[in-house]
Protein backbone atom coordinates (compact mmCIF):
# COMPACT_ATOMS: atom_id res chain seq x y z
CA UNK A 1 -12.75 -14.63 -10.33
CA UNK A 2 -9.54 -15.74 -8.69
CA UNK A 3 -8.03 -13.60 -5.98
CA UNK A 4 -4.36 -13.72 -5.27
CA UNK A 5 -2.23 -12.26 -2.43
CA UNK A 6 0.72 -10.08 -3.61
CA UNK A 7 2.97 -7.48 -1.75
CA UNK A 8 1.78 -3.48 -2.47
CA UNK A 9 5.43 -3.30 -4.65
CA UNK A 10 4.35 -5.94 -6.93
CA UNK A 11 1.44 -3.97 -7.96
CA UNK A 12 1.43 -2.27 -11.50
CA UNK A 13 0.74 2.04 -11.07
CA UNK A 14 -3.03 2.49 -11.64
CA UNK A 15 -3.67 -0.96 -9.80
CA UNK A 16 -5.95 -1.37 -6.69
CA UNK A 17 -5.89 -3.49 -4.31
CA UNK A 18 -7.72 -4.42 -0.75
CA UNK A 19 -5.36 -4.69 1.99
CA UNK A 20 -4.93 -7.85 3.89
CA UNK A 21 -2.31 -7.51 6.60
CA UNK A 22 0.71 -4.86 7.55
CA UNK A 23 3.18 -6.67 9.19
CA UNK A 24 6.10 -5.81 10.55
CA UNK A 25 6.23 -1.93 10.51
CA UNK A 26 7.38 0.25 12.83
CA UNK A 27 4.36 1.06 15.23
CA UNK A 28 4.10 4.75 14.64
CA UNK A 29 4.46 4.82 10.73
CA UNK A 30 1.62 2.18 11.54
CA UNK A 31 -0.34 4.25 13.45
CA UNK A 32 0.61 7.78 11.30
CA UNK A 33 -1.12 5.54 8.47
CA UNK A 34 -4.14 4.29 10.03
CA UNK A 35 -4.66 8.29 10.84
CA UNK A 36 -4.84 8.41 6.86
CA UNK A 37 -6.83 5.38 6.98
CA UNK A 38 -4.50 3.00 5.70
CA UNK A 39 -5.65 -0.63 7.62
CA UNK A 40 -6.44 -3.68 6.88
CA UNK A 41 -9.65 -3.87 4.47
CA UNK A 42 -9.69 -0.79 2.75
CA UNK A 43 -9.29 -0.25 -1.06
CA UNK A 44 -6.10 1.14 -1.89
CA UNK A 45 -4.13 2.70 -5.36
CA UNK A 46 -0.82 2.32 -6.60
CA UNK A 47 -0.25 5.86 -8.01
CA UNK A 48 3.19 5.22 -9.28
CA UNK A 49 6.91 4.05 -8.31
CA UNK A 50 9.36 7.08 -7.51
CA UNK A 51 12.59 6.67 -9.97
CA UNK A 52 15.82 5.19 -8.78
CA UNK A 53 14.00 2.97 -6.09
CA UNK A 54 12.12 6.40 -4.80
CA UNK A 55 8.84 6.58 -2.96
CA UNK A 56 5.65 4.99 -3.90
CA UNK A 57 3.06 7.35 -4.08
CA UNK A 58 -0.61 5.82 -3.25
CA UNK A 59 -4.19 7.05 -2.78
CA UNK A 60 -6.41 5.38 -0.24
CA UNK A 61 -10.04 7.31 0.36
CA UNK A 62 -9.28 10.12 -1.46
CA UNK A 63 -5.79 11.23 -0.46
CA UNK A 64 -2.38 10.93 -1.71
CA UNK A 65 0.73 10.16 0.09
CA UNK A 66 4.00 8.60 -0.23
CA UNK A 67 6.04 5.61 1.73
CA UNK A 68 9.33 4.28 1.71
CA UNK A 69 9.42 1.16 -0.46
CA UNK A 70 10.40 -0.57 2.58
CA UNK A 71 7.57 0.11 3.98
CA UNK A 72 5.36 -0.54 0.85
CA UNK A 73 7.05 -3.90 0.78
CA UNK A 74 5.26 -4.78 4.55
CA UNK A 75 1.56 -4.26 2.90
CA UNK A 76 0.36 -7.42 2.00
CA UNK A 77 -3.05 -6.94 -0.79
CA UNK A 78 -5.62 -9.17 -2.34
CA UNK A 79 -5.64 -8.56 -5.92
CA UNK A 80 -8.99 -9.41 -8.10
């Protein structure tokens, strides 16, 4: 099975994806999301895309939070 490299945006709600590199974020969002466990490695869920280019909401270990699509757009995944 192929594995391709996509940006978190570009994923479809309900789709998971491992993360392969955050890049370019500011340091503390960085670090307020490695205190949810957000890093590089871990499985994460596209919940769903807030309306009117919103928040994306997204579940990683359990828990559910919400980032700026900006911010979303910085989280590089590998999609199976």
């Amino acid at each position: 099975m192929a594995v391709s490299r996509c940006s978190l945006l570009h994923l479809h709600p309900g789709s998971t994806g491992s993360i392969h590199s955050i890049e370019g974020m500011n340091p503390i969002l960085r670090r307020r999301l490695a205190d949810l466990g957000v890093f590089e490695g871990v499985v994460i869920r596209l919940k769903g895309k807030g309306p009117f280019l919103g928040p994306v909401t997204l579940e990683c270990n359990g828990q559910l939070f919400a980032i700026r699509r900006k911010e979303a757009s910085r989280i590089e995944v590998n999609v199976s």
